[in-house]
Protein backbone atom coordinates (compact mmCIF):
# COMPACT_ATOMS: atom_id res chain seq x y z
CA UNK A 1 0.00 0.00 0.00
CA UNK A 2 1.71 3.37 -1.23
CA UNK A 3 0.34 5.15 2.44
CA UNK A 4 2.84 2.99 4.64
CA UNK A 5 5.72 4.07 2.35
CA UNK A 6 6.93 6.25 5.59
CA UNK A 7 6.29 3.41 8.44
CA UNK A 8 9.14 2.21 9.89
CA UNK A 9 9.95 -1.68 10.28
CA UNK A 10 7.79 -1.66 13.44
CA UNK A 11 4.94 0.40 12.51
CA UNK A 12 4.50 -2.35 9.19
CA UNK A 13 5.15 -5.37 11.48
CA UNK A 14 2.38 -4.25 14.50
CA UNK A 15 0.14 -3.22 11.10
CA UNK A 16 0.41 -6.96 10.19
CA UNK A 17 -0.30 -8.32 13.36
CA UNK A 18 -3.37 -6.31 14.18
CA UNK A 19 -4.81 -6.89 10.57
CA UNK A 20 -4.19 -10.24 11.46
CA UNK A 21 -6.00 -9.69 14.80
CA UNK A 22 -9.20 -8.39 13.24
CA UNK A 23 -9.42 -10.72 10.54
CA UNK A 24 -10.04 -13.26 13.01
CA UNK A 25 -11.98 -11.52 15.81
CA UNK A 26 -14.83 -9.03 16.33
CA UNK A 27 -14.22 -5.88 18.24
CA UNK A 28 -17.78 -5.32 17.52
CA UNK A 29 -18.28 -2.65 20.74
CA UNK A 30 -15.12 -2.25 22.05
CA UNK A 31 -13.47 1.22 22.45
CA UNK A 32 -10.34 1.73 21.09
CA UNK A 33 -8.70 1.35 24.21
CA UNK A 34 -10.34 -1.93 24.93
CA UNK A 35 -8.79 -3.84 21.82
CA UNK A 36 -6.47 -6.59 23.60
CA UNK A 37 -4.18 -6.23 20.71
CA UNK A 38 -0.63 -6.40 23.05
CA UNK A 39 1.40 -3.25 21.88
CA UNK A 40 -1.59 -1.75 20.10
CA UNK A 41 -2.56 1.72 22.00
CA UNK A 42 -5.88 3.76 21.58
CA UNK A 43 -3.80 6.44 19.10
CA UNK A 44 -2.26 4.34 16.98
CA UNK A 45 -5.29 1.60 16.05
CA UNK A 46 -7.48 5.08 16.00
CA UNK A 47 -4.54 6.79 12.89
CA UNK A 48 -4.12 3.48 11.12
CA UNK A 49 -7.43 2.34 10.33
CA UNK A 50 -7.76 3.24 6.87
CA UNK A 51 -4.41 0.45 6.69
CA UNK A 52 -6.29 -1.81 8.67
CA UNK A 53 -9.57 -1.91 6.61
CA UNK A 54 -7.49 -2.20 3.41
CA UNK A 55 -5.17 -5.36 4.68
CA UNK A 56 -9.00 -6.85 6.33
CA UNK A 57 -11.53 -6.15 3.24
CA UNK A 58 -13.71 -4.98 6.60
CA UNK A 59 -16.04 -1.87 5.90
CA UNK A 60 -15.84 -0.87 9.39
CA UNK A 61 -13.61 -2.24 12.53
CA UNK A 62 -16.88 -1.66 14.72
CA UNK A 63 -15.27 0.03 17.46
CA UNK A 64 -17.40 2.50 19.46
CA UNK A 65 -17.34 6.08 18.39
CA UNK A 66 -15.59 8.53 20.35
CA UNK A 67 -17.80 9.95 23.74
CA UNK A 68 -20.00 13.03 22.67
CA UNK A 69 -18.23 16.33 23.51
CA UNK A 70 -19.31 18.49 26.47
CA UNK A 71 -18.55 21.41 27.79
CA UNK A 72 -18.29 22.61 31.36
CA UNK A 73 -19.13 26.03 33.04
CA UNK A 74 -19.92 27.86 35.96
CA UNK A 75 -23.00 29.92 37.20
CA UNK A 76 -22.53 33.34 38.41
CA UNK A 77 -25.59 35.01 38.76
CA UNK A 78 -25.61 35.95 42.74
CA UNK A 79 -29.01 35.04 43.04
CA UNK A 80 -28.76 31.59 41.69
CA UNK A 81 -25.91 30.67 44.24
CA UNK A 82 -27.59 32.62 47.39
CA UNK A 83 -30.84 30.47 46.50
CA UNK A 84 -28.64 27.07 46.77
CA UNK A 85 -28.24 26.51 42.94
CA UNK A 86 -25.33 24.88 42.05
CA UNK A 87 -22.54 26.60 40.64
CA UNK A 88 -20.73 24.01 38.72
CA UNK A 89 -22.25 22.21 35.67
CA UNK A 90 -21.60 20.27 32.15
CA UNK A 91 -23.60 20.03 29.44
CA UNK A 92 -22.76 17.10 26.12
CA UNK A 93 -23.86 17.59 22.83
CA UNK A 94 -26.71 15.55 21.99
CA UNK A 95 -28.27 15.76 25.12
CA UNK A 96 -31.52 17.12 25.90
CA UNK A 97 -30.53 20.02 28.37
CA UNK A 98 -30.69 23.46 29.46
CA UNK A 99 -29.34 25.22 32.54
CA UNK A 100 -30.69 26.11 35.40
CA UNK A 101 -31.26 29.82 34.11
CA UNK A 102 -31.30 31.04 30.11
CA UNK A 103 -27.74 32.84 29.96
CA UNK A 104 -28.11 36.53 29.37
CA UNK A 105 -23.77 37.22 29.68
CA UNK A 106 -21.51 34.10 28.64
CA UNK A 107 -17.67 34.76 29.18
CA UNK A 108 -15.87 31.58 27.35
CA UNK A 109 -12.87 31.40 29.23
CA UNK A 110 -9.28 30.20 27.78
CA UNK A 111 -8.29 29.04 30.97
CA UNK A 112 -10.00 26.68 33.34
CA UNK A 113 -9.27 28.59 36.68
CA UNK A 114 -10.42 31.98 35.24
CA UNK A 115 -13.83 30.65 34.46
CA UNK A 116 -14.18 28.92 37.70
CA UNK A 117 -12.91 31.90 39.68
CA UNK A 118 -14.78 34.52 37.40
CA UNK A 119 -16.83 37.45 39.60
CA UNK A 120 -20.31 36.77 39.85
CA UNK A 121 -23.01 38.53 37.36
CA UNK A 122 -26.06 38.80 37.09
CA UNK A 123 -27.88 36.43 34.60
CA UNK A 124 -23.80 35.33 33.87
CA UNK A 125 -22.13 32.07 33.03
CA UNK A 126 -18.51 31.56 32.58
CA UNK A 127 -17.61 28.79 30.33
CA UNK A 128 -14.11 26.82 30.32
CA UNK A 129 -12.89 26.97 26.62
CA UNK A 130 -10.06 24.69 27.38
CA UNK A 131 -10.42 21.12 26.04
CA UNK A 132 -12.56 21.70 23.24
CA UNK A 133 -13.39 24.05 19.83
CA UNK A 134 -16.07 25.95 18.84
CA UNK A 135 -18.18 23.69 17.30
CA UNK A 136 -18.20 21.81 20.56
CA UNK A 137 -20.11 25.15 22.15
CA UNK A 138 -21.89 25.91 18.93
CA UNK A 139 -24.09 23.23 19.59
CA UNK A 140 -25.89 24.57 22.21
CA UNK A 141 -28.55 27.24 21.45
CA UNK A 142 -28.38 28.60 25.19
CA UNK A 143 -25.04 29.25 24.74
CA UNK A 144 -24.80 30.64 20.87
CA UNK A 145 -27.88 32.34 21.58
CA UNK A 146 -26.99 34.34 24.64
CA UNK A 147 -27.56 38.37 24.49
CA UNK A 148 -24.13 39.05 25.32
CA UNK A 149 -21.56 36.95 24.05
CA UNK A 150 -17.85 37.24 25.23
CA UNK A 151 -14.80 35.47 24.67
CA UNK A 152 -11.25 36.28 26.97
CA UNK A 153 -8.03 34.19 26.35
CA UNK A 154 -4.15 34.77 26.82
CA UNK A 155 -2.30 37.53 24.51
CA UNK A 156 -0.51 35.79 22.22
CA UNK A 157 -0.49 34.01 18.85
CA UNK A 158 -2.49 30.79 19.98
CA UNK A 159 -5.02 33.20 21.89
CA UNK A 160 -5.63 34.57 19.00
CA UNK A 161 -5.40 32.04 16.84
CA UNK A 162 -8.04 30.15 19.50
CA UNK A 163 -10.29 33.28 19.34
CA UNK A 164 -10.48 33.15 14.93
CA UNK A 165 -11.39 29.18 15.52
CA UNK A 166 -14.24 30.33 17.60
CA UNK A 167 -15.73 32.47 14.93
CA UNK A 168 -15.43 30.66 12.25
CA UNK A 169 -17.05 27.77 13.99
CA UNK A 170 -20.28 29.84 13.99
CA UNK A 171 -19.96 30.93 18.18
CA UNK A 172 -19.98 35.55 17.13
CA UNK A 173 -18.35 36.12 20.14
CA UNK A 174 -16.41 39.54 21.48
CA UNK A 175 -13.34 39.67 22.54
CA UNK A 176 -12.44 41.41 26.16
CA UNK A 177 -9.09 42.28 27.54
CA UNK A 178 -7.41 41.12 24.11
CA UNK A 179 -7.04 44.63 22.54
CA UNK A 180 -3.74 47.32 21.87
CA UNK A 181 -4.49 49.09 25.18
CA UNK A 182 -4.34 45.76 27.46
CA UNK A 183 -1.50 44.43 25.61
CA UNK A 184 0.45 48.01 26.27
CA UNK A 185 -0.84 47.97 30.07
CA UNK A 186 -0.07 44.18 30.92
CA UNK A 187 2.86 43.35 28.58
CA UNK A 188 5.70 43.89 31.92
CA UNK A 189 4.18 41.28 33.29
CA UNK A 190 4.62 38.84 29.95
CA UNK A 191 7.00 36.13 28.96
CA UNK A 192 8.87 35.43 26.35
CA UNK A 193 9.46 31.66 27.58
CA UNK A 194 7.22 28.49 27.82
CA UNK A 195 6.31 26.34 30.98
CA UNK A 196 9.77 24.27 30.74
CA UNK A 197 11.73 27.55 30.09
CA UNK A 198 12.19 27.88 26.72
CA UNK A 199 12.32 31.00 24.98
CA UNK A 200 9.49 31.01 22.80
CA UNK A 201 9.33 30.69 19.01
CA UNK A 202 8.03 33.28 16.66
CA UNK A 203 4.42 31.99 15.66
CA UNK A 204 4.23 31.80 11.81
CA UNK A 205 2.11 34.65 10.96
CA UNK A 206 -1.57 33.02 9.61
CA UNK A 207 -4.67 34.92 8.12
CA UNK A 208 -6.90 34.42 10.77
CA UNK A 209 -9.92 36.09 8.87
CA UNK A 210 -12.41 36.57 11.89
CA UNK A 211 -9.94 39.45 14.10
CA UNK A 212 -10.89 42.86 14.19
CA UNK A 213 -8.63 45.35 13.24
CA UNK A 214 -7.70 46.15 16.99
CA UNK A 215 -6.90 42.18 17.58
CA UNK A 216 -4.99 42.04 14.63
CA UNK A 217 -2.81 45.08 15.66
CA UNK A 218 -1.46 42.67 18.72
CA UNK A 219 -1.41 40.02 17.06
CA UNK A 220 1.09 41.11 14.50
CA UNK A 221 3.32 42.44 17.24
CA UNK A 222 3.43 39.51 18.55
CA UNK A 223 4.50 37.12 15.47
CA UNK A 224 6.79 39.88 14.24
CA UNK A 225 10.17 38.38 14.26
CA UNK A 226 11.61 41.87 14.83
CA UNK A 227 8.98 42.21 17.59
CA UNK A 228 11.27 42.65 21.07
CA UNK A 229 8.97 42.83 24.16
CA UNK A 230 7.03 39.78 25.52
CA UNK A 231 5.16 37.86 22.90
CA UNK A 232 2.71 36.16 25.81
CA UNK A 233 0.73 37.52 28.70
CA UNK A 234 -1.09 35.22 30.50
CA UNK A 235 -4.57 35.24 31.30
CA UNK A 236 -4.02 35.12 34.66
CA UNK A 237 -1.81 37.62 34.88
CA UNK A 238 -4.66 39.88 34.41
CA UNK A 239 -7.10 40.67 37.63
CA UNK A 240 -10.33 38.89 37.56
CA UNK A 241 -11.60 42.68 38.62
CA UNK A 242 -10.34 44.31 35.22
CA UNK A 243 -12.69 41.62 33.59
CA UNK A 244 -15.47 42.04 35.55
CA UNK A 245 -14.92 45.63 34.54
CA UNK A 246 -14.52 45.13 30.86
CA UNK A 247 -17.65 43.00 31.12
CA UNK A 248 -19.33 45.42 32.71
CA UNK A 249 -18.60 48.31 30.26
CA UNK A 250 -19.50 45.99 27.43
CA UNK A 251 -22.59 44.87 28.36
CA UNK A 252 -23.57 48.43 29.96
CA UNK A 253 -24.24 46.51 32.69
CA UNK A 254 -23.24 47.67 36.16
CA UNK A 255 -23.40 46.14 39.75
């Protein structure tokens, strides 16, 4: 087959055995995972499969699909939580769900802890964008549908690169605390290194369609290679009380 012209000896050998494997068994509900194939992991039955149903004549392997997607967020609205509601929820596609109140601010969240942690608003829920893409969130009216739609994630060329996926994946969110002014107020406390302490890369400049002009103009600091302040500032590094300011001047909404 001209597609395993680039596997090494012991990629074609444990492609052999496990074509070998299903032409004599039925994984017929089993996960991925669950194949007892010895060697065989989750990752690489899930890549090779197209091999696997070439070498078999099978038309399908029958392994389970992967789990639905789902999303996880956290209520804010101070009434909600002083009445006992929880604060901590998921939602997964295909489910028939709504939350305990219709949304009427939703902050998606790069960063797990922010969400979690966000101040509490009125009518507010602060979803964790970690883990999972747009279309993931897009498939929840309640969410996509919300009056005010927000999205906050780290300065620098994944953020924005994250925020462009969003859009395009049909969730018209607005950006907060990702503009020239925060960038120029936050950047002493950036990086220019990643968690094991390596100085970060220039990003390979993309088109990312969906920025506005004032996104743009950080973003193209930040993946100029002639750029020489920090090319990241953490979410974190921001106060949670300049958000729930931003927010606040957004949405005209105020306390």
């Amino acid at each position: 087959m001209r597609g395993t012209d680039s596997y090494t000896d012991t990629d074609f050998d444990l492609l052999l055995t496990v074509a070998d494997w299903f032409t004599h068994n039925d994984a017929t509900g089993y996960t991925p995972r669950q194949v007892p194939i010895p060697g065989v992991h989750a990752k690489w039955l899930n890549t090779h499969q197209p091999h696997i149903l070439a070498l078999t004549g099978h038309g399908t392997l029958g392994l389970l699909p992967d789990h639905p997607q789902r999303i996880h967020f956290t209520y804010l609205d101070p009434d909600h939580r002083a009445g006992g509601g929880r604060w901590h929820d998921s939602a997964t596609v295909g489910d028939h769900y709504a939350p305990c109140y219709q949304p009427q601010v939703v902050v998606i969240s790069e960063n797990k802890d922010t969400a979690i942690h966000f101040p509490r608003i009125p009518g507010g829920i602060a979803v964790e964008g970690g883990g999972f893409g747009g279309k993931t969130a897009a498939a929840f009216s309640w969410l996509t549908g919300a009056p005010r739609l927000y999205y906050w994630g780290d300065i620098d060329a994944h953020g924005y690169e994250i925020l462009n996926g969003w859009r395009a994946d049909g969730v018209p969110v607005t950006s907060i605390l990702m503009d020239l002014d925060t960038y120029d107020r936050y950047e002493p406390y950036g990086t220019n290194t990643d968690a094991r302490g390596q100085t970060l890369a220039t990003a390979s400049r993309k088109p990312l369609p969906h920025l506005t002009n004032d996104e743009r103009g950080v973003y193209e600091r930040i993946t100029d290679p002639q750029w020489t302040r920090h090319r990241r500032i953490e979410q974190e590094r921001i106060p949670l009380t300049l958000a729930e300011h931003a927010l606040a001047a957004a949405t005209s909404f105020r306390r």
